[in-house]
Structure formats: structure tokens, C-alpha cells
Protein backbone atom coordinates (compact mmCIF):
# COMPACT_ATOMS: atom_id res chain seq x y z
CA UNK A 1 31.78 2.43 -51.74
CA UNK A 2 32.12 -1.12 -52.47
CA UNK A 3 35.36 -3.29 -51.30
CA UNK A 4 34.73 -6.36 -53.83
CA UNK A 5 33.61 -6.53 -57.12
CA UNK A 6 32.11 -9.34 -59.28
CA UNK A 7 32.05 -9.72 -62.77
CA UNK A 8 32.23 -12.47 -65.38
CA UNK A 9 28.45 -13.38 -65.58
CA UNK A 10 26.41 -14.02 -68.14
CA UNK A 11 23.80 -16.59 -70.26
CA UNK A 12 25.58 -19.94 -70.79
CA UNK A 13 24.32 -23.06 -72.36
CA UNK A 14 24.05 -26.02 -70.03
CA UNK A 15 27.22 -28.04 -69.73
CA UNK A 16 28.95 -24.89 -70.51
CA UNK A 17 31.34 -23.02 -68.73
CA UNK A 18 32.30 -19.01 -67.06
CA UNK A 19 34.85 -18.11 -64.98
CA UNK A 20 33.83 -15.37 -62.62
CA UNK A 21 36.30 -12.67 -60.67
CA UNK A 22 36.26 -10.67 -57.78
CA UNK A 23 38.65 -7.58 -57.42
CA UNK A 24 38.84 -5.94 -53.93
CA UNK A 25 39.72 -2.55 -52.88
CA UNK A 26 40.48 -0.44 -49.80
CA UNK A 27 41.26 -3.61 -48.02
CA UNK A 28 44.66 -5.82 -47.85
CA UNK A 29 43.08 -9.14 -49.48
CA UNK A 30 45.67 -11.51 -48.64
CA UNK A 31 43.83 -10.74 -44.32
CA UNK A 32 40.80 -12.86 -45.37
CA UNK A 33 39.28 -15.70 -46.63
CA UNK A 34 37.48 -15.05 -49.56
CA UNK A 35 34.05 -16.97 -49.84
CA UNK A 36 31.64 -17.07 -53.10
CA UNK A 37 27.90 -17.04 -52.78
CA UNK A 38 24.54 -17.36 -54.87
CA UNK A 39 21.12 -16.89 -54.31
CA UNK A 40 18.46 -18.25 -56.82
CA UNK A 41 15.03 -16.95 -57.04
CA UNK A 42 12.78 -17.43 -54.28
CA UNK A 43 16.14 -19.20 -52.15
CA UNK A 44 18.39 -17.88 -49.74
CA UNK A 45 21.91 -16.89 -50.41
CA UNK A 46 24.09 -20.44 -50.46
CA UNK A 47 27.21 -20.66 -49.34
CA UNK A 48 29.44 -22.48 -52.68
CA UNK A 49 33.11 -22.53 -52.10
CA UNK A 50 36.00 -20.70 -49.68
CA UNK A 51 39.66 -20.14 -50.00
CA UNK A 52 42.31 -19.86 -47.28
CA UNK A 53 44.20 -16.17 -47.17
CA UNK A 54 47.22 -18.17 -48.38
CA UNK A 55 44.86 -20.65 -50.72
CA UNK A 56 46.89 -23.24 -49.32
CA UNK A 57 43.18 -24.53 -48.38
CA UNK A 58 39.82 -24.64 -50.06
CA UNK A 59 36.03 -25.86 -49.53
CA UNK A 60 33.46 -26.20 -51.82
CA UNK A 61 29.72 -27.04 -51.09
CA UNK A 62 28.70 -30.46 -52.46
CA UNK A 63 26.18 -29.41 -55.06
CA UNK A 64 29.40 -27.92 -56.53
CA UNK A 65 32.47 -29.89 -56.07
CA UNK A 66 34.08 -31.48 -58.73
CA UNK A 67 32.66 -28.50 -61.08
CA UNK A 68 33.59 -25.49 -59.24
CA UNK A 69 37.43 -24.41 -58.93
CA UNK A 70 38.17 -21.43 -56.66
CA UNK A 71 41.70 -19.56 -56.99
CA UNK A 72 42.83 -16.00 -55.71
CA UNK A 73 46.22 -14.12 -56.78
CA UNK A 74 46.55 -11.96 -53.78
CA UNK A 75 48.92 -9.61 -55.25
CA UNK A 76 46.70 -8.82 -58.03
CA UNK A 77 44.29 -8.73 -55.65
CA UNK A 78 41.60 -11.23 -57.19
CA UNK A 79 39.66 -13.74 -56.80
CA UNK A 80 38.21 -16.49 -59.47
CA UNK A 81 35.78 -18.85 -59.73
CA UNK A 82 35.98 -21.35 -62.43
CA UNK A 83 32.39 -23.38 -62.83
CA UNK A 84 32.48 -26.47 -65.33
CA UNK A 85 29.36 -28.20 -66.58
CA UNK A 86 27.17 -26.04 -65.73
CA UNK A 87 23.42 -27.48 -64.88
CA UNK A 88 20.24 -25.14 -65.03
CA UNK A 89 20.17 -24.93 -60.88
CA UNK A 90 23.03 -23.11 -61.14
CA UNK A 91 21.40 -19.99 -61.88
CA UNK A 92 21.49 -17.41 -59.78
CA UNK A 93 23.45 -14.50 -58.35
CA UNK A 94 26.62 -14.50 -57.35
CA UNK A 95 28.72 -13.04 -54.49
CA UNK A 96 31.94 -12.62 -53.80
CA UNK A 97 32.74 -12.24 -49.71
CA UNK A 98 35.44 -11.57 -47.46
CA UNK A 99 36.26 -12.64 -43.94
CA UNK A 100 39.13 -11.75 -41.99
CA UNK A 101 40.76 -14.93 -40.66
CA UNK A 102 40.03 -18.55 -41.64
CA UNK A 103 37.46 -20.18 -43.95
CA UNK A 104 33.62 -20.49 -42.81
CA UNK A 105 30.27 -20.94 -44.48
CA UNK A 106 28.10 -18.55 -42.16
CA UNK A 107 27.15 -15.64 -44.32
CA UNK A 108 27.29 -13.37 -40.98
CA UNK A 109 30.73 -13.94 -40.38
CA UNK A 110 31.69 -12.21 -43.86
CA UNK A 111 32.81 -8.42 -43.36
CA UNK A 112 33.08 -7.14 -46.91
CA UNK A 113 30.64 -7.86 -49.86
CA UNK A 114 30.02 -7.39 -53.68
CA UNK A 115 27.41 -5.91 -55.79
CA UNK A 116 26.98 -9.88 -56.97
CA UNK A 117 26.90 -11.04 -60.99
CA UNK A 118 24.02 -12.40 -62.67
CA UNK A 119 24.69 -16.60 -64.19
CA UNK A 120 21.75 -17.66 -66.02
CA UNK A 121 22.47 -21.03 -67.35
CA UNK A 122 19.68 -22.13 -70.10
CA UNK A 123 19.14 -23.25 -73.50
């Protein structure tokens, strides 16, 4: 049984926007950093942005900052990622992550994963 779930992908135009969610279950959200990931064809998974159990901090990859917002509401027990002028490389899965403690971008330091949501950004 999954403990996160993704949703809020889809086809967008470029320079268009979605705002993607992740809900978790059978865990206490507000223990652990929540990270967001994607992985492009023929790439590995990329670590994008991270926000602090208390989101009184937040990190976001270069190829994303400035677009990207990330935001959680711990006692609904979400997640969001809001992505802004959206380019063509930003296609790709995406995957929300949890990990008990602090921030980090090492994909093996996440304990609990999603089923990931499919952005396809394209004309």
C-alpha cells in the first residue's frame, strides 16, 4: 500500500502552468521533509525542490527556481507543487518523497514514495 500519492499531471502548453499534490497516509507527515522528484526519458530521477517538516525552509534545484513553488499544509496532510512557465524539459514524471528529519537531495535517504504523475509539457 502506498504512503504518498501524486496527482495533478497532465499535457500543458509551454509557458503554461499545473499545480501538482501529494496526499500521504499511514504516516504522521508533519515527521518529514517532503521532497519532489522527476525523471525524463532515458534520465535518472532528479532531485527538484524540498520542504522543511515545519516549511519554515525550502530548496529548489536550479533548473527550477524562480518557476517552481513548493508548499505543504500538514494538517491536511498535503503537499503542492506549483510550476510556472513551464519549458518542454520539464517533462517527465513526477514524485513525491518523504524523509524523516531535515531536507536532502539524495534519493536514498527518502523512506516513503509515490506512484509518480505524468507532466508532458508540448505544443
Amino acid at each position: 500500500q502506498t504512503q504518498l500519492v501524486e496527482s495533478g499531471g497532465g499535457l500543458v502548453q509551454p509557458g503554461g502552468s499545473l499545480r501538482l499534490s501529494c496526499a500521504a497516509s499511514e504516516f504522521t507527515l508533519d515527521y518529514y521533509a517532503i521532497g519532489w522528484f522527476r525523471q525524463a526519458p532515458g534520465k535518472g530521477r532528479e532531485w527538484i525542490s524540498c520542504i522543511s517538516r515545519s516549511a519554515g525552509s525550502t530548496n529548489s534545484a536550479d533548473s527550477v527556481k524562480g518557476r517552481f513553488t513548493i508548499s505543504r499544509d500538514n494538517a491536511k496532510k498535503t503537499v503542492d507543487l506549483q510550476m510556472n512557465s513551464l519549458k518542454p524539459e520539464d517533462t517527465g514524471v513526477y514524485y513525491c518523497a518523504a524523509k524523516f528529519g531535515t531536507c536532502g537531495g539524495s534519493r536514498s535517504n527518502y523512506e516513503y514514495w509515490g506512484q509518480g504523475t505524468q507532466v508532458t509539457v508540448s505544443s
